[in-house]
C-alpha atoms as a PDB file:
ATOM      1  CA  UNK A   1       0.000   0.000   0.000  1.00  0.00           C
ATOM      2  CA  UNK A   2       2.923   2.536   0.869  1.00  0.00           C
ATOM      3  CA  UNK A   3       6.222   2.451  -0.819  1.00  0.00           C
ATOM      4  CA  UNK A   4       8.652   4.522  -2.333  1.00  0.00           C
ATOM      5  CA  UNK A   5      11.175   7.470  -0.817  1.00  0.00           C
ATOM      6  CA  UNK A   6       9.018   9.193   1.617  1.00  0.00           C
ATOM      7  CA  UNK A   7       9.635  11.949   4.070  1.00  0.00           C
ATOM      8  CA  UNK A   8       9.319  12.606   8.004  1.00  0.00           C
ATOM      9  CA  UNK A   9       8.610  16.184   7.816  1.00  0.00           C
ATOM     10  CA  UNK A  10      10.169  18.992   9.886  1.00  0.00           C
ATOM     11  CA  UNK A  11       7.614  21.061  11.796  1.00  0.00           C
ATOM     12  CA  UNK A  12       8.467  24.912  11.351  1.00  0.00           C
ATOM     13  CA  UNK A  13       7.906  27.166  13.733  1.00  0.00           C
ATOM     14  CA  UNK A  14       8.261  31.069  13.540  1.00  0.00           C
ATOM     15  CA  UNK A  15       8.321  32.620  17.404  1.00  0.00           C
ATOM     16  CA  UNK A  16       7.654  29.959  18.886  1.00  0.00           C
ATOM     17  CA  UNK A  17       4.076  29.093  16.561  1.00  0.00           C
ATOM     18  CA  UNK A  18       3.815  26.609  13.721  1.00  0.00           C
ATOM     19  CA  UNK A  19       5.337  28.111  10.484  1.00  0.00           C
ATOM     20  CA  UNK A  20       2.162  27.308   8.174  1.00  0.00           C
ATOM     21  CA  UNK A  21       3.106  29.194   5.368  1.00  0.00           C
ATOM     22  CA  UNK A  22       6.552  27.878   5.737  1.00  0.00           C
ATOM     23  CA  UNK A  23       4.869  24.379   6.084  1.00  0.00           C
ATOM     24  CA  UNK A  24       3.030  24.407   2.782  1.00  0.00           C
ATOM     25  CA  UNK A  25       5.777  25.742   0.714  1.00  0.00           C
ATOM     26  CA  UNK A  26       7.802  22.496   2.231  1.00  0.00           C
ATOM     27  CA  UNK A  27       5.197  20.456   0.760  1.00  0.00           C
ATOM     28  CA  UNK A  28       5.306  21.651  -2.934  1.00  0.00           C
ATOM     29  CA  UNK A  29       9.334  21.211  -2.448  1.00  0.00           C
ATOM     30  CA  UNK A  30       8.688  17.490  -1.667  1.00  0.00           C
ATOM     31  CA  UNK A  31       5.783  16.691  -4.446  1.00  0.00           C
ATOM     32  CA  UNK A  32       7.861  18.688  -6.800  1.00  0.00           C
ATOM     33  CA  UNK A  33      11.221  16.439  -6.146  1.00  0.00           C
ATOM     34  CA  UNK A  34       9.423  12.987  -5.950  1.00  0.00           C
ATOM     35  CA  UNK A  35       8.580  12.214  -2.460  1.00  0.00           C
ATOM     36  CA  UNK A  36       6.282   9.494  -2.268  1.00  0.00           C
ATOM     37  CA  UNK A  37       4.436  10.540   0.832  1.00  0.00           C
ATOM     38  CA  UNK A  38       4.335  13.066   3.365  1.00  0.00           C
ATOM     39  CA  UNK A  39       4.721  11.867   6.841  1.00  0.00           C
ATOM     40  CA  UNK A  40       4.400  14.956   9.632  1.00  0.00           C
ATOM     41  CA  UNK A  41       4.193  14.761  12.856  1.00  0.00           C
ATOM     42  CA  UNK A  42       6.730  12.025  14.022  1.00  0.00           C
ATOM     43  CA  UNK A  43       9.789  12.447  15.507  1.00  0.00           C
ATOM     44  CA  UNK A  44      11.705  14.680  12.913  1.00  0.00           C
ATOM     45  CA  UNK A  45       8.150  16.814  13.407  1.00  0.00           C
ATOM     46  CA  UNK A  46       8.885  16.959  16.658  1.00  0.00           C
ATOM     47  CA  UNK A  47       5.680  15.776  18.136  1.00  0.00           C
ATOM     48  CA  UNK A  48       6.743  15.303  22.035  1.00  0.00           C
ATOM     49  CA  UNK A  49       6.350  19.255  21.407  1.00  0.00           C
ATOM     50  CA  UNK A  50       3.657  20.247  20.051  1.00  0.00           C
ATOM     51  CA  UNK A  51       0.679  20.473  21.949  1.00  0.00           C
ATOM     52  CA  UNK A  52      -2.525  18.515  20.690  1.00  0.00           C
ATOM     53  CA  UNK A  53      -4.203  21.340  19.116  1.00  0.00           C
ATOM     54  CA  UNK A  54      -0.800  22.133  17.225  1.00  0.00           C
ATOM     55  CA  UNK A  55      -0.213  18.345  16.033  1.00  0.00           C
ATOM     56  CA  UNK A  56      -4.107  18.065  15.048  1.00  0.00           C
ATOM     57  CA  UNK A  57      -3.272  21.832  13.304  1.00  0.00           C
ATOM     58  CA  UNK A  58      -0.295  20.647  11.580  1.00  0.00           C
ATOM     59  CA  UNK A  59      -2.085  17.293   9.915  1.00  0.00           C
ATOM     60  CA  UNK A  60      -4.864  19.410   8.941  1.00  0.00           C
ATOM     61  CA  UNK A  61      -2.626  22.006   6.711  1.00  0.00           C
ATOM     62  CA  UNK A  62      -0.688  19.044   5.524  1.00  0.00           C
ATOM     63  CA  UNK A  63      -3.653  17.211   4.160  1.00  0.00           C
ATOM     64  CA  UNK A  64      -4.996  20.655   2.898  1.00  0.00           C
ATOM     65  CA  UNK A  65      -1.420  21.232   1.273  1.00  0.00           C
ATOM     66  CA  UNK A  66      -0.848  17.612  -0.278  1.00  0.00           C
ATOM     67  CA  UNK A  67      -4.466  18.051  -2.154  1.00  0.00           C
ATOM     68  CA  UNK A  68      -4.343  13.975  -2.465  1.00  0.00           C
ATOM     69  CA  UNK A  69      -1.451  13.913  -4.787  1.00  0.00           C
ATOM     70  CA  UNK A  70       0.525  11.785  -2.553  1.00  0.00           C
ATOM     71  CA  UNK A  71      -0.806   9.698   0.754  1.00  0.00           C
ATOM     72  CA  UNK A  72      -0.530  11.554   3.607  1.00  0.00           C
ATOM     73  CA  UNK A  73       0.749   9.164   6.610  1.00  0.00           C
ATOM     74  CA  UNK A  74       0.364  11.058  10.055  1.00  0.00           C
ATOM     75  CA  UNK A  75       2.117  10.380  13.207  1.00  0.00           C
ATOM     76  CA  UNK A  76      -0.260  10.183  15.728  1.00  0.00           C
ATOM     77  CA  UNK A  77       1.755   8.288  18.383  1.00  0.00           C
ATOM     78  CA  UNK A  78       1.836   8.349  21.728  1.00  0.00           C
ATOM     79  CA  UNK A  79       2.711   6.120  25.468  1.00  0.00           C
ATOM     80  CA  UNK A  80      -0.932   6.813  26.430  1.00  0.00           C
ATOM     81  CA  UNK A  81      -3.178   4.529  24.768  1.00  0.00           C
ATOM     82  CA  UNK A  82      -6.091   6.607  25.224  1.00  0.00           C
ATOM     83  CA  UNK A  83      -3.828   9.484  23.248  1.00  0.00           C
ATOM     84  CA  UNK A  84      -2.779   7.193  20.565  1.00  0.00           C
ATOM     85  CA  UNK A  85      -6.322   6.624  19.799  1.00  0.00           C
ATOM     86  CA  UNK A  86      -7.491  10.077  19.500  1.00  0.00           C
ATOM     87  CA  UNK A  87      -4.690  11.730  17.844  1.00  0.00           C
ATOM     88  CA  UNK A  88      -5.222   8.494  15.133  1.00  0.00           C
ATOM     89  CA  UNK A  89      -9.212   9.128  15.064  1.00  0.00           C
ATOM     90  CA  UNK A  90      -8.487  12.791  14.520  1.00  0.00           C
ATOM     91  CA  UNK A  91      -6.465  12.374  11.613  1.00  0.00           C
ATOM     92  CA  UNK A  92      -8.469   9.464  10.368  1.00  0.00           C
ATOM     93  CA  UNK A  93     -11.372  11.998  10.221  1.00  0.00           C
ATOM     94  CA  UNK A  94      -9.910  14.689   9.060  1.00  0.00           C
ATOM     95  CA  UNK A  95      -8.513  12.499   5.525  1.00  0.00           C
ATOM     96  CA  UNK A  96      -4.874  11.483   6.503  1.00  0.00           C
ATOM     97  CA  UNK A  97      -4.302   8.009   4.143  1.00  0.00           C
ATOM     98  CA  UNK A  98      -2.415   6.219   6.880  1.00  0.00           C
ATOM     99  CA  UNK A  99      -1.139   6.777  10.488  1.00  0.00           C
ATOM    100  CA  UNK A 100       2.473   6.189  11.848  1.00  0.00           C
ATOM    101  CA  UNK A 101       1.870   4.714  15.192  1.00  0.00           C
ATOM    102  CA  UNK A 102       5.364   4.653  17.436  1.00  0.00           C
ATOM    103  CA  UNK A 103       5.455   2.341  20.232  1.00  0.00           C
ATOM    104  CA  UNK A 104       4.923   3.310  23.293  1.00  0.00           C
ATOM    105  CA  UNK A 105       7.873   5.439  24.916  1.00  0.00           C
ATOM    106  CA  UNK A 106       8.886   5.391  28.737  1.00  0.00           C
ATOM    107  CA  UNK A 107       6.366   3.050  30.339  1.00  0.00           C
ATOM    108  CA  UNK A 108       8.187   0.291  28.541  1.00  0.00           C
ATOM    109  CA  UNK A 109       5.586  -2.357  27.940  1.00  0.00           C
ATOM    110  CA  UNK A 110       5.456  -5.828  27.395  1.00  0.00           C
ATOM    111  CA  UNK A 111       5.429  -7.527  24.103  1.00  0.00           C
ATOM    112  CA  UNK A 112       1.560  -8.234  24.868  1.00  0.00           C
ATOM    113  CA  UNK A 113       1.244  -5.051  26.286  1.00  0.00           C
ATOM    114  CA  UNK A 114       2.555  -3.565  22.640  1.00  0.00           C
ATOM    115  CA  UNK A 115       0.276  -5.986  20.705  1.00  0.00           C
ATOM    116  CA  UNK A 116      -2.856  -4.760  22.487  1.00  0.00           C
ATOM    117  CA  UNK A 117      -2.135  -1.497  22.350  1.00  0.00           C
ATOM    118  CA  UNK A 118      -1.660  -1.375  18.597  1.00  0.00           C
ATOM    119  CA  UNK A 119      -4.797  -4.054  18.135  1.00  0.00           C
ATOM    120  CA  UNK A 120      -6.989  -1.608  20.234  1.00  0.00           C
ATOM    121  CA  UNK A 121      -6.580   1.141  18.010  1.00  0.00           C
ATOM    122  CA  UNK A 122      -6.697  -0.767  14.719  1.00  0.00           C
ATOM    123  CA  UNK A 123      -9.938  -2.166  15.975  1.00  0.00           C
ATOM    124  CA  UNK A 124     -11.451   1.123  16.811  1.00  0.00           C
ATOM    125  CA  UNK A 125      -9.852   3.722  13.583  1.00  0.00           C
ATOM    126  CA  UNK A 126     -10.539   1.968  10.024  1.00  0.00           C
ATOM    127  CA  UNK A 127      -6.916   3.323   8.649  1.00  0.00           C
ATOM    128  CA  UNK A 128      -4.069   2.138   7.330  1.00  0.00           C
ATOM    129  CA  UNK A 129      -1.742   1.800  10.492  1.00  0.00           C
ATOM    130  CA  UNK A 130       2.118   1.483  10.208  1.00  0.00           C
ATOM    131  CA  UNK A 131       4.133   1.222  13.888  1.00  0.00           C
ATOM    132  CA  UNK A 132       7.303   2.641  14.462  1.00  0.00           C
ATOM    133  CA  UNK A 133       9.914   0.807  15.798  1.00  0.00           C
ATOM    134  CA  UNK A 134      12.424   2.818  17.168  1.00  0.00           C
ATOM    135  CA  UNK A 135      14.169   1.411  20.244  1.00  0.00           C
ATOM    136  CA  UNK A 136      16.920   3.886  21.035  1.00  0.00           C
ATOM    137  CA  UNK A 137      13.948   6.416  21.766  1.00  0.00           C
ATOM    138  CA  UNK A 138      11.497   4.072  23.235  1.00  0.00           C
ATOM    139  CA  UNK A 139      12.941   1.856  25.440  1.00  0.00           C
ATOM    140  CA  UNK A 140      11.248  -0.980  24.041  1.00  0.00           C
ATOM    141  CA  UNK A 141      11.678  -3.125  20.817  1.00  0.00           C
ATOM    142  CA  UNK A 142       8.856  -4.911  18.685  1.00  0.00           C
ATOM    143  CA  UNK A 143      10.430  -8.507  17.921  1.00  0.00           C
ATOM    144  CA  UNK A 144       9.786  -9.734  14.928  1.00  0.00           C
ATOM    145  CA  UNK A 145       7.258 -12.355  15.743  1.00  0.00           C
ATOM    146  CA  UNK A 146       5.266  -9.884  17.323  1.00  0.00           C
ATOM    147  CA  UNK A 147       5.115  -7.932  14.307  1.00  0.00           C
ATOM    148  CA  UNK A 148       3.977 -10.950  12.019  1.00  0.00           C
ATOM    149  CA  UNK A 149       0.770 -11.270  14.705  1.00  0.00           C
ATOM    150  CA  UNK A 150       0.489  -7.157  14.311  1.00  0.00           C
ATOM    151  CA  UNK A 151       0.545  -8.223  10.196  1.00  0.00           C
ATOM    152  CA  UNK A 152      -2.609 -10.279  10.998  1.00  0.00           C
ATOM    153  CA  UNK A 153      -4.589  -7.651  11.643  1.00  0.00           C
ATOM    154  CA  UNK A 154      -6.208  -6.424   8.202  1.00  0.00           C
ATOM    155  CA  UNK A 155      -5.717  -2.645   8.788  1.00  0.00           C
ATOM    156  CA  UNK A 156      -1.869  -3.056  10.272  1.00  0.00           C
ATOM    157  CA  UNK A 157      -0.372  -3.058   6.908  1.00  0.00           C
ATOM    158  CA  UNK A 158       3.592  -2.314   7.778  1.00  0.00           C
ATOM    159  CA  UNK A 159       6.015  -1.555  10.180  1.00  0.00           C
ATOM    160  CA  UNK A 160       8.739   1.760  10.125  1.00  0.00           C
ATOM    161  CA  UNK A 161      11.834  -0.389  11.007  1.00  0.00           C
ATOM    162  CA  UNK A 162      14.375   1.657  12.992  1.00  0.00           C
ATOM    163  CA  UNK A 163      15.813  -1.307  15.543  1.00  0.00           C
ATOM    164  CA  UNK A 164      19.211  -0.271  13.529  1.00  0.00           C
ATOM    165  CA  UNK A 165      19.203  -4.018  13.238  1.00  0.00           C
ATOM    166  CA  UNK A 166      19.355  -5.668   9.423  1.00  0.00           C
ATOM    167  CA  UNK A 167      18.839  -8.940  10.979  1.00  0.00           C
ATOM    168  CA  UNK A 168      15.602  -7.877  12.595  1.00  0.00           C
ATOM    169  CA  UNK A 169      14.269  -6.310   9.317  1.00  0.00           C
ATOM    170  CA  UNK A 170      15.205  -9.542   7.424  1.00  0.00           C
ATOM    171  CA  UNK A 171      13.069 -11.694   9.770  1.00  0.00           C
ATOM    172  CA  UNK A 172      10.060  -9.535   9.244  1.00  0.00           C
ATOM    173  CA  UNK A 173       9.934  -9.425   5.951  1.00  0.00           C
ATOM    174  CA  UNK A 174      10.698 -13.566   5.995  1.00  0.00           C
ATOM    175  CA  UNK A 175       7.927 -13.757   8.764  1.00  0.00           C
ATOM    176  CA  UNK A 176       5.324 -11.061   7.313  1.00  0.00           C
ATOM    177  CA  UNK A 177       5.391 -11.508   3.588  1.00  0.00           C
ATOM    178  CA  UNK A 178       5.670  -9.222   0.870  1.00  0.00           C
ATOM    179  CA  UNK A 179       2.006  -7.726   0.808  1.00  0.00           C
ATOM    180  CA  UNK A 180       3.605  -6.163   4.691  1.00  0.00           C
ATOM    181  CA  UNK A 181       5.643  -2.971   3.977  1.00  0.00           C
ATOM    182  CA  UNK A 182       8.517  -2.948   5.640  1.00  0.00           C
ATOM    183  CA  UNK A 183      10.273   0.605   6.026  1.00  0.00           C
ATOM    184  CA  UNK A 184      13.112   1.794   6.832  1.00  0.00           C
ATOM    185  CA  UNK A 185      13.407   4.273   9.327  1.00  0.00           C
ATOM    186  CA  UNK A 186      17.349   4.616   8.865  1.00  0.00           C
ATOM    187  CA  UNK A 187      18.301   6.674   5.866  1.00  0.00           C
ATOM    188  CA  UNK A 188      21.551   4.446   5.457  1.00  0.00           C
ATOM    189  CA  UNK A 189      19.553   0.834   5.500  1.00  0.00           C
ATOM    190  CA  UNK A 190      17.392   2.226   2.543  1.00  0.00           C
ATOM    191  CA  UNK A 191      19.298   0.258  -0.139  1.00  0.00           C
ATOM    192  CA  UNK A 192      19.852  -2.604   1.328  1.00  0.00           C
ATOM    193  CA  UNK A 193      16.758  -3.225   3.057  1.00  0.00           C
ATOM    194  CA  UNK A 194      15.188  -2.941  -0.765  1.00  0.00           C
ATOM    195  CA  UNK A 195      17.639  -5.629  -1.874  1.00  0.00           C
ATOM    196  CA  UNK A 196      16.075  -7.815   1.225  1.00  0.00           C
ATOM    197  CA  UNK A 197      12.341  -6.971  -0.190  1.00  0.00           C
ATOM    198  CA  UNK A 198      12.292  -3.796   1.889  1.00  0.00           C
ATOM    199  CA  UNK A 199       9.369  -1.236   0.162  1.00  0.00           C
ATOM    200  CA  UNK A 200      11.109   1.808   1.185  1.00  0.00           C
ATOM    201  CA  UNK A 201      12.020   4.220   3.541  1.00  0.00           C
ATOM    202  CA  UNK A 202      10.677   7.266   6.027  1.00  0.00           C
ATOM    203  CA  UNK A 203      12.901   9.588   5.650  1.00  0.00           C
ATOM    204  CA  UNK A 204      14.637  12.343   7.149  1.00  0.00           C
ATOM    205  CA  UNK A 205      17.366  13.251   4.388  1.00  0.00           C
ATOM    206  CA  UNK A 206      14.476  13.476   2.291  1.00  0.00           C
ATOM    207  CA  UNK A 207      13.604  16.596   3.945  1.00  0.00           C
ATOM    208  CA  UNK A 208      17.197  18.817   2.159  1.00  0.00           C
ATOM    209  CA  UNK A 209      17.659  16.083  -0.917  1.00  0.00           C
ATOM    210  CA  UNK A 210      14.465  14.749  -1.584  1.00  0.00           C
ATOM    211  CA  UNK A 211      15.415  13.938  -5.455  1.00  0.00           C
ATOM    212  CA  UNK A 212      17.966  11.672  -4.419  1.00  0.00           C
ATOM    213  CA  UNK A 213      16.513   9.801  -2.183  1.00  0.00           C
ATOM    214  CA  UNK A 214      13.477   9.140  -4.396  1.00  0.00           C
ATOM    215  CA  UNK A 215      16.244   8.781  -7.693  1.00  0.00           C
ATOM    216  CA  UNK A 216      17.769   5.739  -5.593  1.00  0.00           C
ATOM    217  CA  UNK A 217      13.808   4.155  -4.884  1.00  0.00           C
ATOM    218  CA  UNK A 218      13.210   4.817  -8.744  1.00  0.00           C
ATOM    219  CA  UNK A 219      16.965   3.600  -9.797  1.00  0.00           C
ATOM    220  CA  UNK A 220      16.549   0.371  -7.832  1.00  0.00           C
ATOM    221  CA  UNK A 221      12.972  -0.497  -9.204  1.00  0.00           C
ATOM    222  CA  UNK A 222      14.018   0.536 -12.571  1.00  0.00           C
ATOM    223  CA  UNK A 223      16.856  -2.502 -12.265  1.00  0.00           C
ATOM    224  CA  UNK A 224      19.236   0.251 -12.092  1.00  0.00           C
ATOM    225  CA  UNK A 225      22.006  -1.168  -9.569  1.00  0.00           C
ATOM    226  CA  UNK A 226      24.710   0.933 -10.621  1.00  0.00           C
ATOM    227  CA  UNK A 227      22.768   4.608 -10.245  1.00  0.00           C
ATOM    228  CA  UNK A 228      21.173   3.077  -7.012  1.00  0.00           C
ATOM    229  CA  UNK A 229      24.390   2.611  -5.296  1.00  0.00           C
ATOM    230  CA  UNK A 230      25.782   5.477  -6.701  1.00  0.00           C
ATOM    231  CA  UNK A 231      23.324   7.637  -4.958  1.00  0.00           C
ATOM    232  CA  UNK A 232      23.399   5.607  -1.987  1.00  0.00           C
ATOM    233  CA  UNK A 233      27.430   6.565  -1.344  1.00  0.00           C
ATOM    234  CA  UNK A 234      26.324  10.077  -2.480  1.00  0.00           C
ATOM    235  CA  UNK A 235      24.091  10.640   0.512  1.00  0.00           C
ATOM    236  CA  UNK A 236      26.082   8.627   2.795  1.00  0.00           C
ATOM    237  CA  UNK A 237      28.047  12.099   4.444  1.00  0.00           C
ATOM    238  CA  UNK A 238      25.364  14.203   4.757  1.00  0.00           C
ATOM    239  CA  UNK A 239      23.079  11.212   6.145  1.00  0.00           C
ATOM    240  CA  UNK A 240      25.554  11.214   8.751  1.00  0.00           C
ATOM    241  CA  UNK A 241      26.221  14.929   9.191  1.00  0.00           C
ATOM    242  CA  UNK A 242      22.049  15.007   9.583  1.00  0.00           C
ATOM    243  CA  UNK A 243      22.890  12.951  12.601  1.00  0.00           C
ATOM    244  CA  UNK A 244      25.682  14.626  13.839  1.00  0.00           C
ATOM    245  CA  UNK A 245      23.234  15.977  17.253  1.00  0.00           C
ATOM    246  CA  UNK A 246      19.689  14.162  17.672  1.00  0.00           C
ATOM    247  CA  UNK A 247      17.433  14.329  14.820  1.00  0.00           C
ATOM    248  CA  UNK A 248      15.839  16.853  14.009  1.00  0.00           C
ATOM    249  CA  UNK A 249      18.351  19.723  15.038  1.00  0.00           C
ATOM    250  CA  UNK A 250      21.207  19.409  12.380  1.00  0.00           C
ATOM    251  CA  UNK A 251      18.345  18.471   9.518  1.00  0.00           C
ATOM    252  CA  UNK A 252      16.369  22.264  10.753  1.00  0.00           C
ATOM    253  CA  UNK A 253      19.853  23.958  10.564  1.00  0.00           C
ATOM    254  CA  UNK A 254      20.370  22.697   7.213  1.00  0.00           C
ATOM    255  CA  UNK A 255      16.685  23.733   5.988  1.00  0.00           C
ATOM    256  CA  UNK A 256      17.295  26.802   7.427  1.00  0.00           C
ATOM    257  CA  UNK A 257      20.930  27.482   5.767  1.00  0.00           C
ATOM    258  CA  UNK A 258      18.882  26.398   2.827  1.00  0.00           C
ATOM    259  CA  UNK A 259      16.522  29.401   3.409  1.00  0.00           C
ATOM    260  CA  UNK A 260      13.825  27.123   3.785  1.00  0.00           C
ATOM    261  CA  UNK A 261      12.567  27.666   7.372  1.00  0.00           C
ATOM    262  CA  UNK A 262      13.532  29.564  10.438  1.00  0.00           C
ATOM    263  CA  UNK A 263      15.983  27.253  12.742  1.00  0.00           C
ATOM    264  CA  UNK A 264      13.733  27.277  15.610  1.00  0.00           C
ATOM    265  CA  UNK A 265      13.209  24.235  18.040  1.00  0.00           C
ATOM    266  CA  UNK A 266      11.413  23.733  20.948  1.00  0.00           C
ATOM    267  CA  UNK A 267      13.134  22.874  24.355  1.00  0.00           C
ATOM    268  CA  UNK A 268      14.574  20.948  25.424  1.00  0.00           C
ATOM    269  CA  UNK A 269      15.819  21.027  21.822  1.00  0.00           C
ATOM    270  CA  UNK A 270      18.540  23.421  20.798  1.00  0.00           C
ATOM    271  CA  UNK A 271      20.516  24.845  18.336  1.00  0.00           C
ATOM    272  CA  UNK A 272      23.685  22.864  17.200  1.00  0.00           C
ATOM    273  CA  UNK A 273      26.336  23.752  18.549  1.00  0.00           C
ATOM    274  CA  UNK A 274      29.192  25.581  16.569  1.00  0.00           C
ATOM    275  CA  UNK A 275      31.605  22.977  15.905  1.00  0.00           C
ATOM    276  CA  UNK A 276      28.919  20.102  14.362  1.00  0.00           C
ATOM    277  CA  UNK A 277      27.221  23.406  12.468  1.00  0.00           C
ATOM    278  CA  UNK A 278      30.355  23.913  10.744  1.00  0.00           C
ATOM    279  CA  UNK A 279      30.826  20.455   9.848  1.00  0.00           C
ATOM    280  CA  UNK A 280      27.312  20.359   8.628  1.00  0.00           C
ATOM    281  CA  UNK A 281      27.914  23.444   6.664  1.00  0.00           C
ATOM    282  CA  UNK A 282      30.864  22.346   4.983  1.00  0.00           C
ATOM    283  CA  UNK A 283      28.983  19.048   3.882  1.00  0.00           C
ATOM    284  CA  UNK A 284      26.369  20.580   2.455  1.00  0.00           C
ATOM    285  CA  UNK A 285      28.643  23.206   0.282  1.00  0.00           C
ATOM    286  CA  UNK A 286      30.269  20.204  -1.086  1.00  0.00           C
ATOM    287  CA  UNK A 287      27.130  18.246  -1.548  1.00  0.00           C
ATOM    288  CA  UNK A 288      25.725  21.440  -3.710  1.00  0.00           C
ATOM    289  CA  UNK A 289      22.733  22.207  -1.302  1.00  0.00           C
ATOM    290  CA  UNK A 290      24.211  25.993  -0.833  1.00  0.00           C
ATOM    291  CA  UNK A 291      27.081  28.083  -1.679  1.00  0.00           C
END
């Protein structure tokens, strides 16, 4: 159902409010370079931020922005159950094509405890639901076999894989099938998790060099090897310069050196500091993103 090079959006925000104009012109760069689907409000959004009206705010101009030309997946995530399910019914109502469901953060819960939690919502929202697996944030990771009883449910139709783990990501796509998308939610595991039977990747380099992250997709369903992995070493140093602090603040500094957005975060996120800025700077003048 979802595949292809698509994005994890950057929320902007101008004095301290959400940056809709700044938003929307975000969008058209992404539709206009290829991007597959839009995909605000997870963590490159920074959605432990923004307050409900602002994440249910930032959905709405996103879905009002993409005008259907590409799905719209929404995270609507949370460690509160309860939450989960009304940020997803929100979004479900207000025409998002899928939601982005991270597990639940800090309480740490069981293996059961995640399959019920992501069973109760699929059973109450009828939308396409994808979890997020993301254990360095959460605290907790999804095995595989869990997963494959998740892929059960009609409505659960793929999983963001960010365990940093190929292994894991091999053994759900052996355990899930290929009608399950499997994701990647590490920019440097797109290639070969599509060589594995991977159907993409939520992206966060996406957000500065969307055309070459949706060239490799393209390259590598095209049969295109050699342009796949060309683009793949391309990105390789600014992938890692994007991760040179915690996501999102080098990928906002590079929008905003881009003239894109205003580098504004929300505590406790900060600006980079001057040292990894330069770095990321001087990657980005050699990659050709400014001058």
């Amino acid at each position: 159902m979802f595949r292809g090079a698509m994005v994890a959006m950057v929320t902007p925000f101008r004095n301290d409010q959400v940056d809709e104009n700044a938003l929307r012109d975000l969008i058209e760069f992404q539709i206009a370079n290829g991007t597959d689907a839009i995909v605000p409000c997870g963590t490159t959004g920074e959605s432990a931020t923004l307050t409900h009206e602002e994440h249910d705010r930032v959905i709405e101009i996103t879905i009002d922005a993409v005008k259907k030309r590409v799905p719209v997946i929404a995270g609507t995530g949370s460690n509160n159950t309860a939450e989960a399910l009304r940020l997803t019914k929100h979004a479900y109502e207000a025409g998002a094509d899928g939601v982005l469901i991270v597990c639940p953060y800090y309480n740490r819960p069981t293996q059961e405890g995640l399959y019920q939690h992501f069973k109760t919502i699929a059973e109450s929202v009828p939308v396409p639901i994808i979890p997020y697996n993301i254990p360095g944030r959460t605290g907790v990771n999804l095995l595989p076999e869990m997963v494959a009883r998740l892929a059960k449910i009609k409505n659960i139709v793929g999983i963001k894989e960010a365990s940093g783990s190929l292994k894991q990501m091999s053994d759900v796509i052996d355990l899930c099938g290929e009608d399950f998308a499997v994701l990647s939610g590490d920019d440097i595991f797109t290639l070969p998790l599509m060589a594995m039977g991977g159907a993409g990747v939520i992206s966060v380099i996406s957000n500065v060099a969307p055309a070459d992250m949706a060239g490799l997709i393209d390259a590598f369903a095209a049969g295109d090897m050699a342009k796949a992995k060309a683009l793949h070493h391309k990105m390789s140093a600014l992938i890692d310069a994007l991760f040179i602090e915690v996501n999102p603040i080098p990928v906002k500094a590079a929008l905003a050196l881009m003239g894109k957005i205003k580098c504004e975060y929300r505590l406790p996120l900060c600006k980079m500091a001057d040292a990894n800025f330069e770095k990321l700077k001087n990657i980005m003048i050699r990659y050709g993103l400014i001058s």
